[in-house]
Protein backbone atom coordinates (compact mmCIF):
# COMPACT_ATOMS: atom_id res chain seq x y z
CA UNK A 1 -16.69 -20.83 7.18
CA UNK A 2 -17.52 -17.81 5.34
CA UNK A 3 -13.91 -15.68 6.13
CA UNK A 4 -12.34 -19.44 4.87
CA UNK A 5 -14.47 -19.41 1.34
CA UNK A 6 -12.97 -16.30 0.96
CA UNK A 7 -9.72 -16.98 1.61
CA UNK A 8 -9.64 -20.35 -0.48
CA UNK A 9 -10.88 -17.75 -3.67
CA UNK A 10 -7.69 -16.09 -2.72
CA UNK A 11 -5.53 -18.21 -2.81
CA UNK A 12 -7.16 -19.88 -5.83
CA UNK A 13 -6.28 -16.21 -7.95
CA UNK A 14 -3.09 -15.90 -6.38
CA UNK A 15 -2.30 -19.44 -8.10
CA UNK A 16 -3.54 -18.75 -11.32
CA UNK A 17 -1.70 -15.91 -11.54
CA UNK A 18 1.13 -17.73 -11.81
CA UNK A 19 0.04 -19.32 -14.77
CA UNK A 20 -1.80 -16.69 -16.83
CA UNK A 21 -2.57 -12.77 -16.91
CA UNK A 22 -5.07 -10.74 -14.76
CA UNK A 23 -6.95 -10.23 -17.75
CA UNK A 24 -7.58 -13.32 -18.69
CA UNK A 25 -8.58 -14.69 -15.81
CA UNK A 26 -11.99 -15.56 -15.27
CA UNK A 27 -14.51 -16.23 -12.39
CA UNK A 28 -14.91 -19.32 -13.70
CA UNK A 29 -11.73 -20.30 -13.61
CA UNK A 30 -11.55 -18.82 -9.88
CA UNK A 31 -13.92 -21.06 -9.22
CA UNK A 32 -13.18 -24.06 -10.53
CA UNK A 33 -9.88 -23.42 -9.02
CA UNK A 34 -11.38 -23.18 -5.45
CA UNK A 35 -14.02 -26.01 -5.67
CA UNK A 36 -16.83 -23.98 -5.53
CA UNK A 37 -20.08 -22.70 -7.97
CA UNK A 38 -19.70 -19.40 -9.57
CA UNK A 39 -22.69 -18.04 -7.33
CA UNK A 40 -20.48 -18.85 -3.98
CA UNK A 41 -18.40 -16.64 -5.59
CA UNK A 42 -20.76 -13.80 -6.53
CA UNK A 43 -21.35 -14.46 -2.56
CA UNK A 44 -18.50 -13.33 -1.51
CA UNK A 45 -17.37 -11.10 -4.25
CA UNK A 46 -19.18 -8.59 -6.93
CA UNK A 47 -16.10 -9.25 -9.34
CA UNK A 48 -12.35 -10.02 -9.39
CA UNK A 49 -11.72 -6.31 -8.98
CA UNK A 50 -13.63 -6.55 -5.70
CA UNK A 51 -11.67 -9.67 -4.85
CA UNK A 52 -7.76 -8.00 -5.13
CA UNK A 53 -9.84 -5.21 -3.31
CA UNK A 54 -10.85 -7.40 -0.33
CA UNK A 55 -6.98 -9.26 -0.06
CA UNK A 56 -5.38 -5.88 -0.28
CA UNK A 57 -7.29 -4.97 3.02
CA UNK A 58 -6.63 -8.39 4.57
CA UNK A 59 -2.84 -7.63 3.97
CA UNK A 60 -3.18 -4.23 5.54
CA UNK A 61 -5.24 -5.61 8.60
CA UNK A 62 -2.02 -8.20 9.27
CA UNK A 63 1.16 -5.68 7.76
CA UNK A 64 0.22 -2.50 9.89
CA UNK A 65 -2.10 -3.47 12.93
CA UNK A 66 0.47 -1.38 14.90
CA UNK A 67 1.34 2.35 15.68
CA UNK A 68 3.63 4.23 13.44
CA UNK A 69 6.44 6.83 14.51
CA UNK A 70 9.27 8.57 13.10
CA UNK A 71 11.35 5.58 14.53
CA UNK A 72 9.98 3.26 12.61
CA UNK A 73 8.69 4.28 9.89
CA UNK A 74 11.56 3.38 7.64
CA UNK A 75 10.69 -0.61 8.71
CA UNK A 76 6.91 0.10 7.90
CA UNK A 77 8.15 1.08 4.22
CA UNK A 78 10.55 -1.88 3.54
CA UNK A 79 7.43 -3.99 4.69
CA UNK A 80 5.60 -2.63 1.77
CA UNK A 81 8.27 -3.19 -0.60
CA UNK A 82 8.89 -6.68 0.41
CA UNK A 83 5.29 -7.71 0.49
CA UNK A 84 4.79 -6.87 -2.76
CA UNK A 85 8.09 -8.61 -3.88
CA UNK A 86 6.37 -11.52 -1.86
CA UNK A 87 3.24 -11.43 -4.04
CA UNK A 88 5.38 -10.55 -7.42
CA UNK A 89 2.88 -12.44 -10.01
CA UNK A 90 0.21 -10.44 -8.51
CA UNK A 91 1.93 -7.04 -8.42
CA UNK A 92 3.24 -7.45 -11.57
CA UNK A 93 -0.34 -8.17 -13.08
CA UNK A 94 -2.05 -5.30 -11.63
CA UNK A 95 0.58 -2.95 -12.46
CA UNK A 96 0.04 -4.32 -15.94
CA UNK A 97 -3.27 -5.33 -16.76
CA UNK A 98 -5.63 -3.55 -14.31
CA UNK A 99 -6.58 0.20 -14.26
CA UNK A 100 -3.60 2.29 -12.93
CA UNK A 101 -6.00 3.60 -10.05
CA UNK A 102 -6.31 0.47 -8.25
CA UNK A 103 -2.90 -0.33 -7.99
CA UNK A 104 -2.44 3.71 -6.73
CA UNK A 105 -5.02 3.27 -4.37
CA UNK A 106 -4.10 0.37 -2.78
CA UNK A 107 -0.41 2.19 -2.17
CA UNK A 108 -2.16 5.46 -0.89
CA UNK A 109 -4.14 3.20 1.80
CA UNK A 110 -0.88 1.38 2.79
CA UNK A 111 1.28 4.41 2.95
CA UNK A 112 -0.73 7.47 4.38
CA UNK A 113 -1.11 6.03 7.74
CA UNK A 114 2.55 5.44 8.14
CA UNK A 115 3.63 9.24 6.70
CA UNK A 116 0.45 11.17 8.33
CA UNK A 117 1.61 9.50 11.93
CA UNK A 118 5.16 10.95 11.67
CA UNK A 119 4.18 14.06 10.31
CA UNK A 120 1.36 14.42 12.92
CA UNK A 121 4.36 13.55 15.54
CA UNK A 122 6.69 15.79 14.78
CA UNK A 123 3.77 18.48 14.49
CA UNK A 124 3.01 18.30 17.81
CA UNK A 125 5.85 21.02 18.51
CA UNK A 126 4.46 23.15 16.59
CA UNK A 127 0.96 25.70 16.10
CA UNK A 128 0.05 24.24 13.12
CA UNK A 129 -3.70 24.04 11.20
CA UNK A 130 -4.72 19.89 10.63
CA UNK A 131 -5.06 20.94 7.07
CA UNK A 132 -1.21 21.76 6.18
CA UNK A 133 -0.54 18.43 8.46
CA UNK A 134 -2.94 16.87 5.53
CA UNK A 135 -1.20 18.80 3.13
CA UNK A 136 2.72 17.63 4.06
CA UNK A 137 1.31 14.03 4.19
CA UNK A 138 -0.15 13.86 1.33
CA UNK A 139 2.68 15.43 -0.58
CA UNK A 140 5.37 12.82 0.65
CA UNK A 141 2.27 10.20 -0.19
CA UNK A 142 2.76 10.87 -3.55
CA UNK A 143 6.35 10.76 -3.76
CA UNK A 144 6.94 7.40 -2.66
CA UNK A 145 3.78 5.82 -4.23
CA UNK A 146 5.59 6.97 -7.21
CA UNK A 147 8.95 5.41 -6.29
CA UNK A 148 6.96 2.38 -5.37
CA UNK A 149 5.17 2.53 -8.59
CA UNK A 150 9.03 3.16 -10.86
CA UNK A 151 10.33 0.10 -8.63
CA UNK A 152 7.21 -2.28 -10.34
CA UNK A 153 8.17 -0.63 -13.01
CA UNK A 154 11.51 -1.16 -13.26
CA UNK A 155 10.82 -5.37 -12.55
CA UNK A 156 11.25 -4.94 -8.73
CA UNK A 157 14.87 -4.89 -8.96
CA UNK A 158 16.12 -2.34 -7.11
CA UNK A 159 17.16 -3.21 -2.96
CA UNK A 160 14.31 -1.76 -0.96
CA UNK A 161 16.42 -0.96 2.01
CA UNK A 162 18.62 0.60 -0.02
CA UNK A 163 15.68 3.14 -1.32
CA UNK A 164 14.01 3.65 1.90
CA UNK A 165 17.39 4.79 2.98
CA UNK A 166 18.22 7.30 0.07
CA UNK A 167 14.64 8.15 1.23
CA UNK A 168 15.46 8.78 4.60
CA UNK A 169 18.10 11.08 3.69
CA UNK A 170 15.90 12.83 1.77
CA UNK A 171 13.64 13.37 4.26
CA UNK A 172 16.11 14.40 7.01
CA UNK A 173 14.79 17.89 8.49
CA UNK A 174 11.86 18.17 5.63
CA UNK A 175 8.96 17.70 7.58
CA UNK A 176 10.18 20.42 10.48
CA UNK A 177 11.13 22.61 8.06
CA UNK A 178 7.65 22.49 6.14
CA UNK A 179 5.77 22.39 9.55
CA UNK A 180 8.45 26.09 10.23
CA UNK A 181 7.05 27.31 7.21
CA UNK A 182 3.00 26.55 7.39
CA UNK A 183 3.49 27.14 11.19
CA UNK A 184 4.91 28.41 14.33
CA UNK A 185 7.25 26.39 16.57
CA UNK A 186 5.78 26.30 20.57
CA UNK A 187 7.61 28.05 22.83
CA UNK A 188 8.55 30.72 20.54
CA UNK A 189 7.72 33.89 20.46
């Protein structure tokens, strides 16, 4: 019963978001929206922040319950882009009308997993200290949570396969040649 409250609040943003801006939606209206009291809500949730918070995770839990590789990591990132296509009203208010942070955040926790996996597979040929693996996935963590970030930005208009595939290109050879400079191949010498 609990995990359904929770899910009815949900859904009960998600639809007012459709009608009105992040910031000017209250937990009243939240609640009213989902047929409960304000203190079910308070329940559940400390605030709306903590709300987005909690469906952001929920999304994670059912996008990425699976391994990663350097296979398919390329599907894993057109996932993102369409999820948040999916959920426009929402991403569109965040980006918006909500600290820049939370929006960044939420990206980071969707798209380190994913990068940090094929980095940490292709370092496996290599001598290399868990720190500079860190290091390379956290640089190409930025970069495309700012090319996620410039696609909001830019209305969500450009093709996400076609940007995960300039992406690709990009990345072609650039994590074995930053794990051949922070490290030593195995098997050499």
């Amino acid at each position: 019963m609990k995990e359904l409250t929770k899910h009815e609040i949900a859904r009960s943003l998600l639809e007012l978001l459709e009608e009105k801006n992040l910031n000017k939606i209250t937990i009243e209206d939240i609640s009213r929206r989902a047929g409960i009291n304000r203190q079910t809500f308070y329940y559940h949730f400390r605030d709306i922040i903590d709300l987005l918070e909690w469906m952001w995770m929920e999304d994670e839990k059912l996008l990425f319950s699976n391994s990663y590789s350097y296979e398919n990591w390329q599907e894993s990132f057109i996932t993102i882009f369409e999820e948040f296509k999916k959920k426009k009203s929402l991403t569109m208010n965040v980006y918006k009308n909500s600290p820049s942070e939370l929006l960044t955040t939420h990206l980071y926790n969707l798209v380190y997993p994913i990068i940090y996996s094929v980095v940490n597979e292709k370092a496996q040929n290599y001598i290399v200290k868990e720190d500079d693996v860190k290091f390379i996935a956290d640089f190409y963590k930025f970069a495309f949570v700012a090319l996620v970030k410039d696609w909001i930005r830019n209305d969500m208009e450009e093709n996400p396969e076609q940007i995960v595939k300039r992406l690709g290109i990009l990345l072609q050879g650039t994590i074995e040649h930053s794990l051949d400079n922070l490290g030593k191949r195995k098997g050499k010498s």
